[in-house]
Protein backbone atom coordinates (compact mmCIF):
# COMPACT_ATOMS: atom_id res chain seq x y z
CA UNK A 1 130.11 -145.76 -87.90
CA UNK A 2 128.55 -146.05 -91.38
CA UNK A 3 130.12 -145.09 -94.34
CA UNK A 4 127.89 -142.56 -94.50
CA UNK A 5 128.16 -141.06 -91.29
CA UNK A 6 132.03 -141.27 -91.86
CA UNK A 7 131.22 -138.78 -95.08
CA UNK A 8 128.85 -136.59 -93.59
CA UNK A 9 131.45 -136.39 -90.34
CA UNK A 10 134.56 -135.79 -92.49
CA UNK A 11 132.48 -133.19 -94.97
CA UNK A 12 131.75 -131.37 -91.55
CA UNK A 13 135.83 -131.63 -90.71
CA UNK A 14 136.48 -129.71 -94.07
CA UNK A 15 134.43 -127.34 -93.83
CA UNK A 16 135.94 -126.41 -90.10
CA UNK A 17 139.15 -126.83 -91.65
CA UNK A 18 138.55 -124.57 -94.83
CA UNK A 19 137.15 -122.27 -92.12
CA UNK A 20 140.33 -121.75 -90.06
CA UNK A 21 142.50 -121.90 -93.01
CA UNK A 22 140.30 -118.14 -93.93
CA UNK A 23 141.02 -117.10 -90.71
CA UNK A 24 144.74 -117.87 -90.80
CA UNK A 25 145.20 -116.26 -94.29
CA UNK A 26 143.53 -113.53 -93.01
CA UNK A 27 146.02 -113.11 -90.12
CA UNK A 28 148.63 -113.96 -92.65
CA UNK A 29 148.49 -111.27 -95.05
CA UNK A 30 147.92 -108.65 -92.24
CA UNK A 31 151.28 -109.38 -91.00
CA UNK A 32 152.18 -109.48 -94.82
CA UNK A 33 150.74 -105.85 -94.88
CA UNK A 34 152.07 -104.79 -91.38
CA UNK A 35 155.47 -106.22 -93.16
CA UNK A 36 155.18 -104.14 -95.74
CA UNK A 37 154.62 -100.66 -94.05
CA UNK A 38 157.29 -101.72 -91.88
CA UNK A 39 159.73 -101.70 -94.43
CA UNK A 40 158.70 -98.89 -96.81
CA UNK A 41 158.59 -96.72 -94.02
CA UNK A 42 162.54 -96.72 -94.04
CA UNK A 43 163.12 -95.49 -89.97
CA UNK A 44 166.42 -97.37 -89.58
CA UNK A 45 165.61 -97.18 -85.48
CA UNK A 46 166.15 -100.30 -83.33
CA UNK A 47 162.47 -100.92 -82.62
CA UNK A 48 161.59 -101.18 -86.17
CA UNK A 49 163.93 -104.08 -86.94
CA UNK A 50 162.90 -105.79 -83.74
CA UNK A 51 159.04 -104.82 -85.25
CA UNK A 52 160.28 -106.10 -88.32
CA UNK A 53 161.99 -109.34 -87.52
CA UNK A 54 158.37 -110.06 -85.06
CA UNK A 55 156.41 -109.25 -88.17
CA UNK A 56 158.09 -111.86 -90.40
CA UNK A 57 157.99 -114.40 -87.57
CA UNK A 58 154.40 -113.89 -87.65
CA UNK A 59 154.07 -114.45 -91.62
CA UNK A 60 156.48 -117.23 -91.53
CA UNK A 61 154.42 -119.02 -88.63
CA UNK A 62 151.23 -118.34 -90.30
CA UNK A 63 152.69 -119.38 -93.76
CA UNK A 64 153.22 -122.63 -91.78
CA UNK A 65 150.00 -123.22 -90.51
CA UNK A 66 148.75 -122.70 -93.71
CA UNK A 67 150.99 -125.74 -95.42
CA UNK A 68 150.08 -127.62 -92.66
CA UNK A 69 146.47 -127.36 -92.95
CA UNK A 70 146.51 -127.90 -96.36
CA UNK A 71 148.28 -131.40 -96.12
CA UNK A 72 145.37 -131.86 -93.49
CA UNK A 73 142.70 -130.88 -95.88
CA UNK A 74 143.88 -132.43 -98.90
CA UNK A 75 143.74 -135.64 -96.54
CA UNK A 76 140.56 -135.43 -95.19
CA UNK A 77 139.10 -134.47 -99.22
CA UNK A 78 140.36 -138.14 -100.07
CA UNK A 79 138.70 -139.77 -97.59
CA UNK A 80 135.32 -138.70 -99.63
CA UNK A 81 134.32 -140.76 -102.26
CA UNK A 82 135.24 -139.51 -105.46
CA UNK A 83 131.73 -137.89 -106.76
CA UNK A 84 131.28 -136.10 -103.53
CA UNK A 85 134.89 -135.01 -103.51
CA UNK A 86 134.62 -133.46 -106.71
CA UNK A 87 131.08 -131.99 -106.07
CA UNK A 88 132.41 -130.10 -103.09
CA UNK A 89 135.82 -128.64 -104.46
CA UNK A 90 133.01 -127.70 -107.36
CA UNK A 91 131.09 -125.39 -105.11
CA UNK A 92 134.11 -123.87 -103.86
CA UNK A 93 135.35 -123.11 -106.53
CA UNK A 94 132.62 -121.40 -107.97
CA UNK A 95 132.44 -119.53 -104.53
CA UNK A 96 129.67 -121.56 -102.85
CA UNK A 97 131.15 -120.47 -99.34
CA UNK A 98 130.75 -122.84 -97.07
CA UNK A 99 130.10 -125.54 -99.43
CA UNK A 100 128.47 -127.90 -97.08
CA UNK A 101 126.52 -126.51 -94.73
CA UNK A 102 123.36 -127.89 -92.29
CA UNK A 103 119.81 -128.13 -92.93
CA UNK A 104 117.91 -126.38 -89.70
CA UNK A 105 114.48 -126.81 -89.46
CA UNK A 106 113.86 -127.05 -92.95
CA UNK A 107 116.14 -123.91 -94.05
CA UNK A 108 119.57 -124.29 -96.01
CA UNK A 109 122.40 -123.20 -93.83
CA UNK A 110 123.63 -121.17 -96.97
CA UNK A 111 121.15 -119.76 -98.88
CA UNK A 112 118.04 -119.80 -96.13
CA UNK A 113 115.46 -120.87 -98.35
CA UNK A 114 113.00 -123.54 -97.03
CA UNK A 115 114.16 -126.70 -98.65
CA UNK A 116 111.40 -129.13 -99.53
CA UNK A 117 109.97 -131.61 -96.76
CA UNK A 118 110.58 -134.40 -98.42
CA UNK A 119 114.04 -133.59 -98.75
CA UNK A 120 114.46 -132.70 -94.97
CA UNK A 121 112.95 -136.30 -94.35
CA UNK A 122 115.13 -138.24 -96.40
CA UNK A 123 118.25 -136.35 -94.60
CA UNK A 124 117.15 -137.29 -91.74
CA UNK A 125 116.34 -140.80 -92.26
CA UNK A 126 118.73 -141.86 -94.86
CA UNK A 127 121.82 -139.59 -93.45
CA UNK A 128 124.39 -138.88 -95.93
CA UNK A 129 123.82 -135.05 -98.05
CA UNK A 130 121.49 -133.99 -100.19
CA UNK A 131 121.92 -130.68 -102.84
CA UNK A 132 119.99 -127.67 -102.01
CA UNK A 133 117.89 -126.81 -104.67
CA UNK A 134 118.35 -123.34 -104.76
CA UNK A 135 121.78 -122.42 -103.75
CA UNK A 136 123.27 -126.50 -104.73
CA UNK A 137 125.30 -126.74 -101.58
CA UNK A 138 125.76 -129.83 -99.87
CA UNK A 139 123.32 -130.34 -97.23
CA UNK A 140 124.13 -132.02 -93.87
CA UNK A 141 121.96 -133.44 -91.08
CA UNK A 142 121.77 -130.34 -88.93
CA UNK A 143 124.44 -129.65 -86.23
CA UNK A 144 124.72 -125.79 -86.81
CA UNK A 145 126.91 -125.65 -83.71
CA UNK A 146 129.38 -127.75 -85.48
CA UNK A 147 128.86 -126.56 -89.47
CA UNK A 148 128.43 -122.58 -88.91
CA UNK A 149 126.97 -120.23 -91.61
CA UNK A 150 129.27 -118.12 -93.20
């Protein structure tokens, strides 16, 4: 596998990985919330400690997954070389959700604006990403069934 292919492969890793890592901390802080409710609601009955206790199981398990996945991440990010590392944790920062995304049949997997042909060709034939010129996410060789839209 080119190095290329290896960036374009691991870029499409991350973004799977950033992915789940939403999910999870979605699931985390409703078991945070549930948590919460629990315990302001003060009913010192039996069930609600045992609904208690399973509700900070859940956050601590979560929590978990969460460390764990970001020792995964922060992994796979420096296996990228060092521009496109810092191009992508750019565009997430600034909210670019999902940062890299895949270029179907001429349309940006982000913003879904026709990208130009020449662009599409040099994906395609080169490999590697190119920017999208209107939204400035990372472009990948399109596999939407691997590199979803948000």
């Amino acid at each position: 596998m080119s190095e290329v292919d290896e960036s374009v492969s691991t870029l499409r890793a991350i973004v799977e990985l950033d992915q789940e890592q939403r999910r999870v901390a979605g699931l985390r802080d409703a078991a945070i919330r549930e948590l919460d409710g629990l315990l302001a609601s003060g009913a010192p009955q039996r069930k609600s400690h045992r609904d208690i206790d399973a509700a900070r199981e859940r956050a601590a398990a979560l929590q978990a997954a969460t460390a764990t996945a970001n020792e995964r991440r922060r992994a796979l990010l420096q296996d990228l070389s060092s521009p496109l590392r810092k191009r992508y944790e750019s565009l997430v920062r600034l909210g670019r959700w999902p940062a890299a995304v895949a270029l179907e049949d001429g349309y940006c997997g982000g913003c879904h604006l026709r990208v130009q042909p020449r662009a599409e060709i040099q994906l395609s034939e080169v490999g590697g990403t190119r920017a999208c010129p209107h939204c400035q996410r990372l472009l990948l060789p399109g596999r939407s069934s691997e590199v979803r839209d948000a």
